[in-house]
Protein backbone atom coordinates (compact mmCIF):
# COMPACT_ATOMS: atom_id res chain seq x y z
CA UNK A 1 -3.63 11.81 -6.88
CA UNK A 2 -4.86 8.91 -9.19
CA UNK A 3 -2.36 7.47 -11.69
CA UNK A 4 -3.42 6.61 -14.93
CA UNK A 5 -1.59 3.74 -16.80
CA UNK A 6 -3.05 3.72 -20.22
CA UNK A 7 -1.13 7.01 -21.20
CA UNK A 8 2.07 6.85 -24.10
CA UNK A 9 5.01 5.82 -22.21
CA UNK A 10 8.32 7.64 -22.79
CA UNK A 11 11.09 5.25 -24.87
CA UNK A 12 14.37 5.53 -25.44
CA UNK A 13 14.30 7.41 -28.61
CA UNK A 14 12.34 10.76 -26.59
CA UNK A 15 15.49 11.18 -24.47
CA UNK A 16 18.09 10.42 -26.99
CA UNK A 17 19.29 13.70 -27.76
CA UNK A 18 19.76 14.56 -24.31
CA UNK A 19 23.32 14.35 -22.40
CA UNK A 20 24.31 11.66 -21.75
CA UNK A 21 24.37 11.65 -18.21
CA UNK A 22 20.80 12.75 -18.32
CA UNK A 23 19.87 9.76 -20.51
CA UNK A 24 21.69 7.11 -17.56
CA UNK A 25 19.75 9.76 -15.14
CA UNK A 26 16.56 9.36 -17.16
CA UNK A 27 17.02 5.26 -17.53
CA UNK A 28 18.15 4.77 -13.87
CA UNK A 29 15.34 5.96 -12.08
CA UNK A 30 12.47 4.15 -14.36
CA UNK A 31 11.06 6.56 -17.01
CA UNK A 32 11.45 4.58 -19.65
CA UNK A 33 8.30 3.24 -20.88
CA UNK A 34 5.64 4.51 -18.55
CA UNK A 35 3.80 7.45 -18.93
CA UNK A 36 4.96 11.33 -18.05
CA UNK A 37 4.64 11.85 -14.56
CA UNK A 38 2.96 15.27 -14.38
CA UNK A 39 2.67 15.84 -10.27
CA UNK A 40 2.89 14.06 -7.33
CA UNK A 41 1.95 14.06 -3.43
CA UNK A 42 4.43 13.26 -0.53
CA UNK A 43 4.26 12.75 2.98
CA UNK A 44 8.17 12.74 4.19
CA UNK A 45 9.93 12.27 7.81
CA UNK A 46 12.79 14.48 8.52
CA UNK A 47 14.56 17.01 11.07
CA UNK A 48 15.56 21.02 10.22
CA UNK A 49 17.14 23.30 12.11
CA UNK A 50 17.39 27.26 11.95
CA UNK A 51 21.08 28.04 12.80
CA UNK A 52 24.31 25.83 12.66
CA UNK A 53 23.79 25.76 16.46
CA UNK A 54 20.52 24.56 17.00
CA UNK A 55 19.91 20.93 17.70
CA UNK A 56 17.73 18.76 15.13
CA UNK A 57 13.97 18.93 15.19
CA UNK A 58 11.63 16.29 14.03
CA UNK A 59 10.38 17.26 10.62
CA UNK A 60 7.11 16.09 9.21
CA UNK A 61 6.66 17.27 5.96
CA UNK A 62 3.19 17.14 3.24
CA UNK A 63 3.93 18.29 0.28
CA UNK A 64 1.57 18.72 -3.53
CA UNK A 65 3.42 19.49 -6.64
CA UNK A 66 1.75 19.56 -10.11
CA UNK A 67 3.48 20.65 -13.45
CA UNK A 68 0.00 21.07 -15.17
CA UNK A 69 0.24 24.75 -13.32
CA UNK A 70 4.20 24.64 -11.67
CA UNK A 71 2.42 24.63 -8.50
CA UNK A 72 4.02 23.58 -5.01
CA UNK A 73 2.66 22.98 -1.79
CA UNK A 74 4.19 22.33 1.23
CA UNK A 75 3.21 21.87 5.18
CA UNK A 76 6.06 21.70 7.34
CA UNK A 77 4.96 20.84 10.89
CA UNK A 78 8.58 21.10 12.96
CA UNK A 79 8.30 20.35 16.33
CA UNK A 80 4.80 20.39 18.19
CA UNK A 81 4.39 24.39 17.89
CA UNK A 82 5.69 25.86 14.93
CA UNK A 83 3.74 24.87 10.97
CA UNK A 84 5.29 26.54 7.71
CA UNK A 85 3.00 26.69 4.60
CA UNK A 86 4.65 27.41 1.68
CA UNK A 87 2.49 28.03 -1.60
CA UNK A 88 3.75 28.41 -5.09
CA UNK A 89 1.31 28.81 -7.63
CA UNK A 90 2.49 29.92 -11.61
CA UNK A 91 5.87 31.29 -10.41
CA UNK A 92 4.57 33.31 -7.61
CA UNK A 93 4.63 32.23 -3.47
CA UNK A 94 3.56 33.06 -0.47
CA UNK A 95 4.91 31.43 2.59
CA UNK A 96 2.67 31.66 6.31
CA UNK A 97 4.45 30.80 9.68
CA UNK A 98 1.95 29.79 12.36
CA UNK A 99 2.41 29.09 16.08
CA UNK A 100 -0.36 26.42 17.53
CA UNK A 101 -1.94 26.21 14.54
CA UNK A 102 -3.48 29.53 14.98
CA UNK A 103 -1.09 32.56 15.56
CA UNK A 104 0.75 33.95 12.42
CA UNK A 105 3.97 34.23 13.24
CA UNK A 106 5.50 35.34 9.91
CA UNK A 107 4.24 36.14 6.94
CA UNK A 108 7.02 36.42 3.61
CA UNK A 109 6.96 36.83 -0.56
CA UNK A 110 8.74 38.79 -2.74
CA UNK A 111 11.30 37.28 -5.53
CA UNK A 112 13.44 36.06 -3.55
CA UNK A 113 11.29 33.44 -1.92
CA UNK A 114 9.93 32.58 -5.77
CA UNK A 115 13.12 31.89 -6.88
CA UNK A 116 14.02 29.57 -3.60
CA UNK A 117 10.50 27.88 -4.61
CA UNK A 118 11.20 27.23 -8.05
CA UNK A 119 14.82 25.61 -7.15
CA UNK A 120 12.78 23.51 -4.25
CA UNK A 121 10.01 22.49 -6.83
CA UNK A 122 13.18 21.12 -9.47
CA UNK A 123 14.54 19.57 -6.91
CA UNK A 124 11.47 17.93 -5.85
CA UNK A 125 11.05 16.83 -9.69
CA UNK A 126 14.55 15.32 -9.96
CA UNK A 127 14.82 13.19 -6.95
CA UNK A 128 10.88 12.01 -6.12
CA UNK A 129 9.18 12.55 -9.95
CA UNK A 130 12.34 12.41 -12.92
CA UNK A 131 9.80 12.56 -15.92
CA UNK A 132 8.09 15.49 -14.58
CA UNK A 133 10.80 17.03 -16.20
CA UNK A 134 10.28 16.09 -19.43
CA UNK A 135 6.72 18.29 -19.11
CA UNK A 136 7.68 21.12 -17.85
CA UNK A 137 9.62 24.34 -19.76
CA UNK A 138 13.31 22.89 -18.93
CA UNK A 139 16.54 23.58 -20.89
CA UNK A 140 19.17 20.47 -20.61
CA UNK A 141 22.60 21.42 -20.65
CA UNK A 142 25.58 19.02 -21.08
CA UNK A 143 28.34 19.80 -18.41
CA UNK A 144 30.69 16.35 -18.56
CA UNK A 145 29.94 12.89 -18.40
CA UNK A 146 28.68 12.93 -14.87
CA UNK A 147 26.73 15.92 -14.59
CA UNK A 148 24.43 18.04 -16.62
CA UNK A 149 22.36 21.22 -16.22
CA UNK A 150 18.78 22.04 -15.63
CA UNK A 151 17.15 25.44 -16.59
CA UNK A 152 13.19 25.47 -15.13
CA UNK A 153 11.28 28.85 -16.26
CA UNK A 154 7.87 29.53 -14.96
CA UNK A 155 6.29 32.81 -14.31
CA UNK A 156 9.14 34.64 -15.86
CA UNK A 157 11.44 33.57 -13.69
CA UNK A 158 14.85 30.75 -14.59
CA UNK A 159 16.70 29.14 -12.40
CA UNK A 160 19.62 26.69 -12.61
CA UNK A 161 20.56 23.90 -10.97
CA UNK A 162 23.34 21.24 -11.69
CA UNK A 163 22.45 17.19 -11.29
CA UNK A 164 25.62 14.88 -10.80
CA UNK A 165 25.32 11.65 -11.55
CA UNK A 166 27.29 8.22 -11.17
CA UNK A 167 28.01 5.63 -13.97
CA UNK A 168 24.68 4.12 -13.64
CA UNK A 169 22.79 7.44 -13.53
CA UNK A 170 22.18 7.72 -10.00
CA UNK A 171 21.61 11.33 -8.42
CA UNK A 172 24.65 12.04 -5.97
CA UNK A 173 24.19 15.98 -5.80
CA UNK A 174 21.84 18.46 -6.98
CA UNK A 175 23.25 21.94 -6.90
CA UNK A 176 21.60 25.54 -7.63
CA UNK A 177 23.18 29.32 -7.05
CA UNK A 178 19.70 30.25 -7.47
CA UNK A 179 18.16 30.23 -3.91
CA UNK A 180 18.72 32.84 -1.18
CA UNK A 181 19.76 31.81 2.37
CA UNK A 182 18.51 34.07 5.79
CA UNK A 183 21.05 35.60 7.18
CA UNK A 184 21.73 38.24 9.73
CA UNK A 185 21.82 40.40 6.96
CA UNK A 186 18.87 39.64 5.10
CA UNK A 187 18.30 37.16 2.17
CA UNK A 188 21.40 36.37 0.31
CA UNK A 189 22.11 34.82 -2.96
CA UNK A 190 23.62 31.19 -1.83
CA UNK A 191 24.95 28.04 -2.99
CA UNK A 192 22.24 25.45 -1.83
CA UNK A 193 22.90 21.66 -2.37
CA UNK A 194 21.00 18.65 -1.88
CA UNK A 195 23.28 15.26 -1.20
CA UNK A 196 21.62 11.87 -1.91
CA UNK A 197 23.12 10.59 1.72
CA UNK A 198 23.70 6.21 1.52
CA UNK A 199 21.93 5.67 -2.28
CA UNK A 200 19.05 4.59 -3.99
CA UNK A 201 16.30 2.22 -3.20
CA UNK A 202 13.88 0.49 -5.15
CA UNK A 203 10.40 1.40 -3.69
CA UNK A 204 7.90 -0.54 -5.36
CA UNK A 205 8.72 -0.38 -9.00
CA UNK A 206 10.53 3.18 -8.94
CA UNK A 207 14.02 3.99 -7.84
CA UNK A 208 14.23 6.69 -4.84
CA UNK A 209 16.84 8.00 -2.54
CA UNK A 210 17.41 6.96 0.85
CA UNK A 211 18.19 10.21 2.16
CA UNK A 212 18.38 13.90 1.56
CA UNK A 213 20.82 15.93 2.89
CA UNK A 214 19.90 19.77 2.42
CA UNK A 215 22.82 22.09 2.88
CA UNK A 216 23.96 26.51 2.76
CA UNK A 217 27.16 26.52 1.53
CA UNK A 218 27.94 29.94 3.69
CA UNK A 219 31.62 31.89 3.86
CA UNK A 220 32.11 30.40 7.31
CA UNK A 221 31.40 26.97 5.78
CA UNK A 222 28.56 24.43 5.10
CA UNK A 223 25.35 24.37 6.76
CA UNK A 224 23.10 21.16 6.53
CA UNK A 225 19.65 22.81 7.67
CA UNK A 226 17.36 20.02 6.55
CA UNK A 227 17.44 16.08 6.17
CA UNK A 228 14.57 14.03 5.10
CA UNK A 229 14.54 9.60 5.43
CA UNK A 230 12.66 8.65 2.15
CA UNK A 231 12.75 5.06 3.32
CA UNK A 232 10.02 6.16 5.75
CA UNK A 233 8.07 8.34 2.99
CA UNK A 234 4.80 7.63 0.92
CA UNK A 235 5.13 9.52 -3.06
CA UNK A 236 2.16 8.97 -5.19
CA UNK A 237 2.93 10.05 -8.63
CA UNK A 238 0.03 11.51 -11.35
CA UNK A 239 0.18 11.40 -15.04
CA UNK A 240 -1.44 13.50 -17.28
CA UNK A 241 -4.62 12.31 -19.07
CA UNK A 242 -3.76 12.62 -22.72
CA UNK A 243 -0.62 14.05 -22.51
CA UNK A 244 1.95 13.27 -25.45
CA UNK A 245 5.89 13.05 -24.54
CA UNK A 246 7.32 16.10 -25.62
CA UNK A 247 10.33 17.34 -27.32
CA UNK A 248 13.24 18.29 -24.71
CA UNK A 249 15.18 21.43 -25.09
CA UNK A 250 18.43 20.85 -25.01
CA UNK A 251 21.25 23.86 -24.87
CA UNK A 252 25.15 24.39 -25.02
């Protein structure tokens, strides 16, 4: 992706009607006067694991994500056998398990796995691309004055997710009851977190977290299944040719 600096940059007065947390949020993490982010590309480092007793497995993770058509995709490589390819094009996924390179192993898509891509693909916007937020269909919701709410729609699906914040706007949680865990039983509606793990960075002239601790919060307790070093990561961001700094929504 190619980023284009000659685009209107968003000011102070395009997020002033948003929470106030969001505004620190917003401020914190460099939006302010540079143009709208409208995708990005990542290459990440990390470890994931299946069940609570499985060790860690290195993790390395390419990832696509464009808000021109809410569109995510993601190779997971974990381990030397086992690739995941998840694809989520205008609301709708499909993800592909392969063994080798070569064998399906699994093959999965349905709502539930939409609704777990959409939550990923905020996610994604809030901690590695904040003003991709600002161009995509999202609600803002005050909460207090250290967290707000986020509402993405796309393909006539919502989901929620809540962002807490310090007093200088940093991300310390992210926080949806919109995703659905595996379980023995099936796919269940669960509490999925992400925790910023030992702060911010600056990484060249944008603020990003150090680490990413992914985590279930099941009945028998928490479950931290993923956890990505963005110290070790490369995020090229894309703005959108043209593209004038909308209006957020904001909501009770």
């Amino acid at each position: 992706m190619q980023s284009t600096a000659t685009q209107p940059a968003v000011t102070a007065a395009d997020i002033a009607h948003l929470p106030s947390p969001a505004q620190r949020y917003l401020e914190f993490t460099g939006v302010l006067d540079r143009p709208l982010d409208v995708g990005f590309e990542a290459r990440l480092n990390g470890w994931r694991r299946q069940r609570p007793d499985q060790h860690w497995t290195p993790c390395r993770t390419h990832q696509r994500s464009s808000a021109e058509d809410l569109s995510r995709v993601v190779e997971n490589k974990v381990g030397r056998l086992v690739q995941t390819t998840d694809v989520l094009r205008d609301g709708h996924v499909e993800r592909r398990s392969t063994a080798l390179r070569v064998f399906t192993v699994a093959r999965e898509s349905g709502p539930e796995h939409e609704a777990n891509e959409l939550v990923a693909f905020l996610c994604d916007a809030v901690l590695l691309a904040p003003s991709m937020l600002l161009s995509l269909d999202v609600l803002w919701k005050p909460v207090s004055d250290e967290a707000f709410d986020l509402v993405l729609t796309g393909g006539g699906r919502s989901v929620r997710a809540r962002v807490v914040v310090d007093e200088r706007g940093a991300v310390r949680e992210f926080t949806s009851n919109d995703r659905y865990a595996e379980l023995p039983e099936g796919l269940v509606r669960t509490r999925w977190s992400a925790a910023v793990d030992d702060g911010w960075f600056l990484d060249s002239d944008r603020m990003r977290p150090r680490r990413v601790l992914s985590v279930w919060h099941l009945p028998t307790g928490g479950f931290a299944h993923a956890h990505h070093d963005l110290t070790r990561c490369e995020v090229v961001c894309a703005t959108g040719e043209g593209r004038r700094i909308p209006r957020p929504r904001v909501g009770d």
